[in-house]
PDB file of N, CA and C in Angstrom:
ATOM      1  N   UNK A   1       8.634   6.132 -15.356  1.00  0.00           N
ATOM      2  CA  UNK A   1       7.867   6.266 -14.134  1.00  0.00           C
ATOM      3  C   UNK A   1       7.973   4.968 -13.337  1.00  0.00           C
ATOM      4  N   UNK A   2       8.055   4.807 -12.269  1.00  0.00           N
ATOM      5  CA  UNK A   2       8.197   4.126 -11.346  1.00  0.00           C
ATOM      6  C   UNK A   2       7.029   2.915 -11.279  1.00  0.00           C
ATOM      7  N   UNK A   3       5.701   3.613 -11.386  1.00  0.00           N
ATOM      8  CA  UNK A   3       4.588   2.513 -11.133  1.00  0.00           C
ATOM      9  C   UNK A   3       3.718   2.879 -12.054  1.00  0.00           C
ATOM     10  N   UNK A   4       4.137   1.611 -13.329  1.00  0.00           N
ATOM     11  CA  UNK A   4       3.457   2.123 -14.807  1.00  0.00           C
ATOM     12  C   UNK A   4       1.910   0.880 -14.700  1.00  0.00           C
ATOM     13  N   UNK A   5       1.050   0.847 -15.782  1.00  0.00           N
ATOM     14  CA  UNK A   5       0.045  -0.104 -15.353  1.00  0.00           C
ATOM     15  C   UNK A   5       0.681  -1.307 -15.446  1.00  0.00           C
ATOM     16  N   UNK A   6       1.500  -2.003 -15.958  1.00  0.00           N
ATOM     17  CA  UNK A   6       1.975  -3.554 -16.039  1.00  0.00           C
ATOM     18  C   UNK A   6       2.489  -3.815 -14.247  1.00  0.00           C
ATOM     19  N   UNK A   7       2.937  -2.920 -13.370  1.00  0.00           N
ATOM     20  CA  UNK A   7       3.276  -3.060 -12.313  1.00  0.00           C
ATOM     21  C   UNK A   7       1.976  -2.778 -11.325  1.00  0.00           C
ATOM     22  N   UNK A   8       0.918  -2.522 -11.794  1.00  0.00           N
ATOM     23  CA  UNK A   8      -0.037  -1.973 -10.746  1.00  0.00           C
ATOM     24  C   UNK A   8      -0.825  -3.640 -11.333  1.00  0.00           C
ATOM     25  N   UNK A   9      -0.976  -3.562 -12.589  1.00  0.00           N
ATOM     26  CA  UNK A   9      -1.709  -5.008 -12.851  1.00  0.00           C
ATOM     27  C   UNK A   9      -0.964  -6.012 -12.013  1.00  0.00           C
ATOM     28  N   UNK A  10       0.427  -5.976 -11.755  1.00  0.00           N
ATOM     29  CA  UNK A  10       1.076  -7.467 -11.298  1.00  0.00           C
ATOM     30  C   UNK A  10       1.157  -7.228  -9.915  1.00  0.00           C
ATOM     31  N   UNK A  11       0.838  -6.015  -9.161  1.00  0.00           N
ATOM     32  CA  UNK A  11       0.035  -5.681  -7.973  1.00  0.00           C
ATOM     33  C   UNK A  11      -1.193  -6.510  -7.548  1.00  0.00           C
ATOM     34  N   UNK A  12      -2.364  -5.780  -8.540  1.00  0.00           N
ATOM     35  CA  UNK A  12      -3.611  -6.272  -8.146  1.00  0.00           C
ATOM     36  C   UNK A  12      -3.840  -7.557  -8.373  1.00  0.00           C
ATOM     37  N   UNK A  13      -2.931  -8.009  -9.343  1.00  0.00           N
ATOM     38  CA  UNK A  13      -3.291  -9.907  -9.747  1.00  0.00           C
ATOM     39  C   UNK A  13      -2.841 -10.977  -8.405  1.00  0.00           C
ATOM     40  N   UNK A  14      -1.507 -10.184  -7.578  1.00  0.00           N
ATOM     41  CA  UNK A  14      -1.062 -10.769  -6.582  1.00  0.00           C
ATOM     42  C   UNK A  14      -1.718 -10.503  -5.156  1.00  0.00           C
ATOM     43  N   UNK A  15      -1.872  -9.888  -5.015  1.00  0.00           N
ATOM     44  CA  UNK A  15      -3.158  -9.320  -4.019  1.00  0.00           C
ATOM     45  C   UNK A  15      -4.552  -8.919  -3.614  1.00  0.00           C
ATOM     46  N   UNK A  16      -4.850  -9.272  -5.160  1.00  0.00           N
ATOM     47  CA  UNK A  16      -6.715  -8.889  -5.014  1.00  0.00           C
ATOM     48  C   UNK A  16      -7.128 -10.604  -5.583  1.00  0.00           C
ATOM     49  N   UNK A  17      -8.189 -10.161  -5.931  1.00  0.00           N
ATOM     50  CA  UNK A  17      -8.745 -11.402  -6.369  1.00  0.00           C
ATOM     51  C   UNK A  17      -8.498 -11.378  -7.652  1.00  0.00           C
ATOM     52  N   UNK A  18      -8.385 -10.669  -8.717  1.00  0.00           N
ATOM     53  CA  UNK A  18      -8.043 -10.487 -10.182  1.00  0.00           C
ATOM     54  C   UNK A  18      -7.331  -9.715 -10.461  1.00  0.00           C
ATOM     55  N   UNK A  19      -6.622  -9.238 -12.186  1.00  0.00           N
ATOM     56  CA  UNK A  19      -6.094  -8.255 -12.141  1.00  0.00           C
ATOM     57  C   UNK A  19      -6.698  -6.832 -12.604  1.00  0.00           C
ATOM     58  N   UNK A  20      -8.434  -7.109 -12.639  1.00  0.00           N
ATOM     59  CA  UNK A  20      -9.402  -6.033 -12.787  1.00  0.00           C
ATOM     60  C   UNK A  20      -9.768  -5.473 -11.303  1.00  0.00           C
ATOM     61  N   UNK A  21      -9.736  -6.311 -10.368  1.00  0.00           N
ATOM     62  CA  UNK A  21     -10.027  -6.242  -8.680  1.00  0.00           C
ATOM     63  C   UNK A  21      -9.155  -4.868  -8.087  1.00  0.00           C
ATOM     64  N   UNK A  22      -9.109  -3.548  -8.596  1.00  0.00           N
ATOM     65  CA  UNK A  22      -8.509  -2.428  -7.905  1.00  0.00           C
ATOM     66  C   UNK A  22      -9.438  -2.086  -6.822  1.00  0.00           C
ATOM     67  N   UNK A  23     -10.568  -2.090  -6.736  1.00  0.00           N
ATOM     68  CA  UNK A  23     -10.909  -1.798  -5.007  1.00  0.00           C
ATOM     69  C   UNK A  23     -11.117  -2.298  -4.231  1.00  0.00           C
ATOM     70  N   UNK A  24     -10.655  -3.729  -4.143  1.00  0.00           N
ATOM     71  CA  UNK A  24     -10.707  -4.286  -2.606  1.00  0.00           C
ATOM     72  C   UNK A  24      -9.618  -3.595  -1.539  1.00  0.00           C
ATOM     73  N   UNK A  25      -9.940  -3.757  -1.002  1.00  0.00           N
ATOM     74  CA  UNK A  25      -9.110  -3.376   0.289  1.00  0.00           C
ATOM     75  C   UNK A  25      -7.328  -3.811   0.461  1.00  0.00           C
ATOM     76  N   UNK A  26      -7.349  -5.513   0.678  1.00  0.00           N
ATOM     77  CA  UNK A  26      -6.277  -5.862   0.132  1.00  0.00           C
ATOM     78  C   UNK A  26      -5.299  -5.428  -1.171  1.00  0.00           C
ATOM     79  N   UNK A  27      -5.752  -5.203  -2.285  1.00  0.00           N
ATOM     80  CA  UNK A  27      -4.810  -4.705  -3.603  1.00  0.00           C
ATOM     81  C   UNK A  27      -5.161  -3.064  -3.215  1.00  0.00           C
ATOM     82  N   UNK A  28      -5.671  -2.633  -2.207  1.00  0.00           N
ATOM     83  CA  UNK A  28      -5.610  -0.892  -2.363  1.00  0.00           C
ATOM     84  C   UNK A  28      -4.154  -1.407  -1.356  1.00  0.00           C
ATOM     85  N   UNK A  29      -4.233  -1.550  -0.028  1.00  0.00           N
ATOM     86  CA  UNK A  29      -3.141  -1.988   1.036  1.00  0.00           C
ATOM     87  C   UNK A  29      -2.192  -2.302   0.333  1.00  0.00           C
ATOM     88  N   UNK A  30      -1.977  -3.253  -1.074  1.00  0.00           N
ATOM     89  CA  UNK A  30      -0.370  -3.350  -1.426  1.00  0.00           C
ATOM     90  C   UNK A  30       0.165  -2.016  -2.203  1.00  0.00           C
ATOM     91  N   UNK A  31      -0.549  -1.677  -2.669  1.00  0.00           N
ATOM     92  CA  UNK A  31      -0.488  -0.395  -4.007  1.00  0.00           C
ATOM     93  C   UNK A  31       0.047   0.624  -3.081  1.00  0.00           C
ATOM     94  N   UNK A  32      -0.439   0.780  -2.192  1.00  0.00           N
ATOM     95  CA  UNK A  32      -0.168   1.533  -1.056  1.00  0.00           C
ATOM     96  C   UNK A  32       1.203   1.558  -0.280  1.00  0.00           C
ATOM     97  N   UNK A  33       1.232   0.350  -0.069  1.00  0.00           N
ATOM     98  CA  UNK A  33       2.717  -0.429   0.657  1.00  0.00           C
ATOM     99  C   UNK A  33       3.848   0.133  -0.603  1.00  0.00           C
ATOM    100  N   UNK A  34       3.576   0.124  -1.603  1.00  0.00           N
ATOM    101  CA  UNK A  34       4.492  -0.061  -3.207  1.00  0.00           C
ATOM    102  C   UNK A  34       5.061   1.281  -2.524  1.00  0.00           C
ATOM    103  N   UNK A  35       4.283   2.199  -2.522  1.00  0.00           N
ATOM    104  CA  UNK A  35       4.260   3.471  -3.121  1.00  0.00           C
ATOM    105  C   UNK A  35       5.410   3.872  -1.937  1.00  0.00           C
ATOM    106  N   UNK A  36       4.750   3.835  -0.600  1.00  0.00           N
ATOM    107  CA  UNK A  36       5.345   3.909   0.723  1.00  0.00           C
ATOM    108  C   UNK A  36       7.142   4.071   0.833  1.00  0.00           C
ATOM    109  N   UNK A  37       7.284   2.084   0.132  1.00  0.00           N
ATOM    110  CA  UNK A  37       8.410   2.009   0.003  1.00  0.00           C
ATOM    111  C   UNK A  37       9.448   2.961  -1.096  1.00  0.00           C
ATOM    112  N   UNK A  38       8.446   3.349  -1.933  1.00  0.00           N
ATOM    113  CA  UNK A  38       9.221   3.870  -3.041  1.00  0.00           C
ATOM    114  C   UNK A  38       9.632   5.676  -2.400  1.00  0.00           C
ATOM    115  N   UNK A  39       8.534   5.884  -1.826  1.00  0.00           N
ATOM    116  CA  UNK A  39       8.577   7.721  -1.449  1.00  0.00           C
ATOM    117  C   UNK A  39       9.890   7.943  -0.278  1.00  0.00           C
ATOM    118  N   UNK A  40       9.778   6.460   0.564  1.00  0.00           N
ATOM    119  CA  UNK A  40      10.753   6.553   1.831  1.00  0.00           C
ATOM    120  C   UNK A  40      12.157   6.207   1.264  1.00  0.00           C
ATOM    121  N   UNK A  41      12.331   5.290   0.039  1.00  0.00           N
ATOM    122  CA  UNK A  41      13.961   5.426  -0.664  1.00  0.00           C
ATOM    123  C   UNK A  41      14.288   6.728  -0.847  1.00  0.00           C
ATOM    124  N   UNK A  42      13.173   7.507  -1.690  1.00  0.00           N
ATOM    125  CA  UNK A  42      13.223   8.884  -2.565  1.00  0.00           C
ATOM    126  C   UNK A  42      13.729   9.727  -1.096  1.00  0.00           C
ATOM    127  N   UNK A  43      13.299  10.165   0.130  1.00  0.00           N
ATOM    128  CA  UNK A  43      13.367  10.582   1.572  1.00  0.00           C
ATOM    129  C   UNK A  43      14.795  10.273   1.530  1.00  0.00           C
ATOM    130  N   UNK A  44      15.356   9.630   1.548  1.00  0.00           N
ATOM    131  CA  UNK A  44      16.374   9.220   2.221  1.00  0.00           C
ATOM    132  C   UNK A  44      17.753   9.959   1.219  1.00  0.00           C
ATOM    133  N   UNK A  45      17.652   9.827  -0.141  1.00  0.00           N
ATOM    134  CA  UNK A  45      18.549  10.729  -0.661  1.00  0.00           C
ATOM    135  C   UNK A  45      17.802  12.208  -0.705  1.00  0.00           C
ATOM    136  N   UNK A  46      16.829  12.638  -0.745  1.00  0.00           N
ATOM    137  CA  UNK A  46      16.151  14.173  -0.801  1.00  0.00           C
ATOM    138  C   UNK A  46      15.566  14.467   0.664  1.00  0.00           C
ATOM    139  N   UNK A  47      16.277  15.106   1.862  1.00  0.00           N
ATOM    140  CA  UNK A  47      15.945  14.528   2.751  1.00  0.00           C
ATOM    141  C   UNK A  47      15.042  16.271   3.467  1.00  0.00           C
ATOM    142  N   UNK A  48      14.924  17.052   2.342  1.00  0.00           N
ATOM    143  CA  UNK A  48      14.587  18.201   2.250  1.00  0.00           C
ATOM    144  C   UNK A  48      13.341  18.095   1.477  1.00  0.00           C
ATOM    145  N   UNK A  49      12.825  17.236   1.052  1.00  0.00           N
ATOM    146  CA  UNK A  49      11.617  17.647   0.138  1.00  0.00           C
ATOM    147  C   UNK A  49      10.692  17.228   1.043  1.00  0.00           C
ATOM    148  N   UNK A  50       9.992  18.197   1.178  1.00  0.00           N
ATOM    149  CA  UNK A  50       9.206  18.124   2.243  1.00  0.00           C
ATOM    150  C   UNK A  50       7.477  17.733   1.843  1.00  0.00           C
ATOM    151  N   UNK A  51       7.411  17.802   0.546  1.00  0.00           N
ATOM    152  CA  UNK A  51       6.208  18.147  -0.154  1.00  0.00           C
ATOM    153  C   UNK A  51       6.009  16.586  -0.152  1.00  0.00           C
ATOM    154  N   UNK A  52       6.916  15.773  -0.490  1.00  0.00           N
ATOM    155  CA  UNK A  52       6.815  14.132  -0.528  1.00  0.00           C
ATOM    156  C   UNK A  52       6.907  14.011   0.991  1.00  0.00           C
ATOM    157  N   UNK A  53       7.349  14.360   2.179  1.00  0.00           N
ATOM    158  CA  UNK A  53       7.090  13.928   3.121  1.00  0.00           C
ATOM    159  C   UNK A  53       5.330  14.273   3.759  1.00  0.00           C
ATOM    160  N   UNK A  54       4.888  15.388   3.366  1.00  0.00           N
ATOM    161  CA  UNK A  54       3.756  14.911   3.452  1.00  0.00           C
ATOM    162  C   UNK A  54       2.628  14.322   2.831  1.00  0.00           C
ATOM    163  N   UNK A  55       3.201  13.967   1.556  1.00  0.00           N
ATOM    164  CA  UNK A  55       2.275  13.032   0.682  1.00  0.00           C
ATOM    165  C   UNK A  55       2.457  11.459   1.368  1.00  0.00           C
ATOM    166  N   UNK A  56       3.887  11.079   1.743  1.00  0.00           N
ATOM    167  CA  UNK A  56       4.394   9.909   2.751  1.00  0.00           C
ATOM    168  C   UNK A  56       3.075  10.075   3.575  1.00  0.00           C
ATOM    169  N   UNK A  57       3.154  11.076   4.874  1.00  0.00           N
ATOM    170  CA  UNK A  57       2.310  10.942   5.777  1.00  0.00           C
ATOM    171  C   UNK A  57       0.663  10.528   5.499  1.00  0.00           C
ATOM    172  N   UNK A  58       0.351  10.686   4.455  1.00  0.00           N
ATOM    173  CA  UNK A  58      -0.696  10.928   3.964  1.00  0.00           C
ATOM    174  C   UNK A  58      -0.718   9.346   3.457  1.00  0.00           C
ATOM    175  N   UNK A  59      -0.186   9.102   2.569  1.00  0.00           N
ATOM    176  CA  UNK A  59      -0.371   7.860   2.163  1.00  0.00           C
ATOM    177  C   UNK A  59      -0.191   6.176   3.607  1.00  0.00           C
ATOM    178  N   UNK A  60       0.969   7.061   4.639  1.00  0.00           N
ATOM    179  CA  UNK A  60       0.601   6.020   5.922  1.00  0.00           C
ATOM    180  C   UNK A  60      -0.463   6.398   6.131  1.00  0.00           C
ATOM    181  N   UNK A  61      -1.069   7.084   6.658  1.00  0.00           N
ATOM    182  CA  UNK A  61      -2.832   7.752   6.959  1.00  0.00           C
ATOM    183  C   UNK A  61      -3.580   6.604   6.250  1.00  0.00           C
ATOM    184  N   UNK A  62      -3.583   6.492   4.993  1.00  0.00           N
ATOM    185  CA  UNK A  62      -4.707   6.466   4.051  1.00  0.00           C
ATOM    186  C   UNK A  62      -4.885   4.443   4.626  1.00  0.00           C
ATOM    187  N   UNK A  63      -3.710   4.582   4.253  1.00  0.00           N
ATOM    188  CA  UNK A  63      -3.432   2.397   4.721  1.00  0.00           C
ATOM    189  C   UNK A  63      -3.783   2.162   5.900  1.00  0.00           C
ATOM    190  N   UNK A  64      -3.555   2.744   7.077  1.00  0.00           N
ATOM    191  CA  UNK A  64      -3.724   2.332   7.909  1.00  0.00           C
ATOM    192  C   UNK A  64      -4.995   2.717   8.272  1.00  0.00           C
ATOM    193  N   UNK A  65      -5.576   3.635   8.028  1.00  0.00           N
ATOM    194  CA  UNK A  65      -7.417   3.422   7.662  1.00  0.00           C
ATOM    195  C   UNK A  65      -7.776   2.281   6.981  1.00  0.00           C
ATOM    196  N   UNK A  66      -7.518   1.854   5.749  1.00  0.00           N
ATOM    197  CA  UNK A  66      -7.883   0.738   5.238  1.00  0.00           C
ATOM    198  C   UNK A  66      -7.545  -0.314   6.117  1.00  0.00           C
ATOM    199  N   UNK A  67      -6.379  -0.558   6.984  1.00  0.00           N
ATOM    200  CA  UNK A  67      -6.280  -1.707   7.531  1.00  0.00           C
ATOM    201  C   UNK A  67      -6.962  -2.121   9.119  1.00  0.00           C
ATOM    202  N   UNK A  68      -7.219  -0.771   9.104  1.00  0.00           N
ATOM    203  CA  UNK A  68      -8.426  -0.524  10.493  1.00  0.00           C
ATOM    204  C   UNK A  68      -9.965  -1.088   9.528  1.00  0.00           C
ATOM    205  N   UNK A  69     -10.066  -0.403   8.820  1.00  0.00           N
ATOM    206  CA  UNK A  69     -11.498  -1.257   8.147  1.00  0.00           C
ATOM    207  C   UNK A  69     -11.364  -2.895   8.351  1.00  0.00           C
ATOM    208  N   UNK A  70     -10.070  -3.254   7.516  1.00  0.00           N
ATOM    209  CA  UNK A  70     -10.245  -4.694   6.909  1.00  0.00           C
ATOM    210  C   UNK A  70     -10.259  -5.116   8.625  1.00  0.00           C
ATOM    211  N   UNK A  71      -9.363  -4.981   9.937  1.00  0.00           N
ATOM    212  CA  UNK A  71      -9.423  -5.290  11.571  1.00  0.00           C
ATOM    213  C   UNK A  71     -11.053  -5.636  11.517  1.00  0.00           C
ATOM    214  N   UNK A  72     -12.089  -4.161  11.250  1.00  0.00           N
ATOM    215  CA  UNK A  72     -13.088  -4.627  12.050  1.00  0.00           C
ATOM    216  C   UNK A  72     -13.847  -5.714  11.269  1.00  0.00           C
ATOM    217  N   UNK A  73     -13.890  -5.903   9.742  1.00  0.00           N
ATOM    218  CA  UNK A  73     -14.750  -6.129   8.815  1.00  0.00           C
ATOM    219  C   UNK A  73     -14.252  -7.738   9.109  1.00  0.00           C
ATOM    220  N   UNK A  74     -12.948  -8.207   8.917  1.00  0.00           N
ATOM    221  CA  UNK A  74     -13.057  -9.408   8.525  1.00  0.00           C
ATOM    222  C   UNK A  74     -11.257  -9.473   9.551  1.00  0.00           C
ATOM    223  N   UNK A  75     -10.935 -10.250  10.303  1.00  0.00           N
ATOM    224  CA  UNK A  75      -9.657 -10.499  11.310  1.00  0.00           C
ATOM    225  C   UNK A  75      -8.689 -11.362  10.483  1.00  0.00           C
ATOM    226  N   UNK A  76      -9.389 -12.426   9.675  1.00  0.00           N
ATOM    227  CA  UNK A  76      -8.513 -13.621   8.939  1.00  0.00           C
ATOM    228  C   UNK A  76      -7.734 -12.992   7.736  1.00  0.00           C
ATOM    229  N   UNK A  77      -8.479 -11.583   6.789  1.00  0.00           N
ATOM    230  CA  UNK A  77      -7.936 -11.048   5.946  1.00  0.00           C
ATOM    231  C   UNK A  77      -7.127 -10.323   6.190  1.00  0.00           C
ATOM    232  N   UNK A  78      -7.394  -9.578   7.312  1.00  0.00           N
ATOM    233  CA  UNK A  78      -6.582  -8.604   7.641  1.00  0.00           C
ATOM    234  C   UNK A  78      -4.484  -9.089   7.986  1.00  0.00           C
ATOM    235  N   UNK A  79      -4.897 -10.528   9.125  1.00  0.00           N
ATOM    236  CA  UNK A  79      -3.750 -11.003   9.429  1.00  0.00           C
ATOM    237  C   UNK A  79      -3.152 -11.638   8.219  1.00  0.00           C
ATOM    238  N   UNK A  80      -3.665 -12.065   6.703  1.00  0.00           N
ATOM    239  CA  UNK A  80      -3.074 -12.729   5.749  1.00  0.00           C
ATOM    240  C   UNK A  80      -2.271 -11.609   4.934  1.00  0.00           C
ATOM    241  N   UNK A  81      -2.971 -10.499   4.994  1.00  0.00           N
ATOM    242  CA  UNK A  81      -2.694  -9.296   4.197  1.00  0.00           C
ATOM    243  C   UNK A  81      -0.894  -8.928   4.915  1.00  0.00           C
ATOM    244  N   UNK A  82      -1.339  -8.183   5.890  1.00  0.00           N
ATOM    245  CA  UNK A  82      -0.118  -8.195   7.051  1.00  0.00           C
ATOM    246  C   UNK A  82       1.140  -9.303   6.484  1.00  0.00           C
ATOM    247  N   UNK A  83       0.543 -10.167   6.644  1.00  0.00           N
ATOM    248  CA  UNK A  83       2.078 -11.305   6.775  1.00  0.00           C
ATOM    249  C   UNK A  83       2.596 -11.241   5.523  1.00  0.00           C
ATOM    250  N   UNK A  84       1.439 -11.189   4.561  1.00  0.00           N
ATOM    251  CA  UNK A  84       1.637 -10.950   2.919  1.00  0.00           C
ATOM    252  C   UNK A  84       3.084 -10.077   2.757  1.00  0.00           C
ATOM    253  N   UNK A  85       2.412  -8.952   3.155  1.00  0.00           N
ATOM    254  CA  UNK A  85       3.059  -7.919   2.762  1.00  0.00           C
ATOM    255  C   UNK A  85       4.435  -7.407   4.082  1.00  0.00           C
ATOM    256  N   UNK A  86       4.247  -8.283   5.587  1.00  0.00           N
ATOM    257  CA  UNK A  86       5.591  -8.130   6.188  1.00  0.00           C
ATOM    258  C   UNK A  86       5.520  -6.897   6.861  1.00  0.00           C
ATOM    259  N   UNK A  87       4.652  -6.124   7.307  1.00  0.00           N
ATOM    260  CA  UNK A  87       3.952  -5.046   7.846  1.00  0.00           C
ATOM    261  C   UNK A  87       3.762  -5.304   9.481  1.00  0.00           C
ATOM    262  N   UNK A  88       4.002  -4.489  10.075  1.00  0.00           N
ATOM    263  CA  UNK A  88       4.136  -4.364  11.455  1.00  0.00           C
ATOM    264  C   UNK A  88       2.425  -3.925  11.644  1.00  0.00           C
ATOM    265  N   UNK A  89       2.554  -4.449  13.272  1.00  0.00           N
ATOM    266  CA  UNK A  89       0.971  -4.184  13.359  1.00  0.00           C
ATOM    267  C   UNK A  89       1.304  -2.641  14.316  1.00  0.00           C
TER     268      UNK A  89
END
């Protein structure tokens, strides 16, 4: 499998505050980003499976809600997160 727990731990340790820290905002936003990148490789050779294209859509949905939260909640996290991760605004 693609994203086993040793890769979600070396997720949340690099992006949250710990590697117990799964619901901050930031380590949900990379977990998220992971996944993104991984569904849009999978797209590109299966360019018919449509069932992952709307789990794709769904999962941009879901981040970019979270990154509208982290905008209003806090501006300094939001722009560290972003650059972190190389994400277009």
């Amino acid at each position: 499998m693609y994203l086993d727990n040793a890769k979600k731990t070396e997720i949340f340790t690099q992006y949250g505050k710990s590697a117990t820290d799964t619901g901050s905002a930031e380590s949900q936003i990379a977990l998220f980003s992971f996944r993104i990148k991984h569904l849009t490789e999978h797209l590109k050779k299966n360019h018919k499976d449509y069932k992952t294209a709307r789990s794709l859509t769904q999962l941009v949905g879901k981040r970019r809600a979270l990154l509208d939260y982290l905008y209003d909640r806090d501006i300094n996290r939001y722009r560290a997160i972003v650059k972190a991760l190389g994400l277009r605004k």
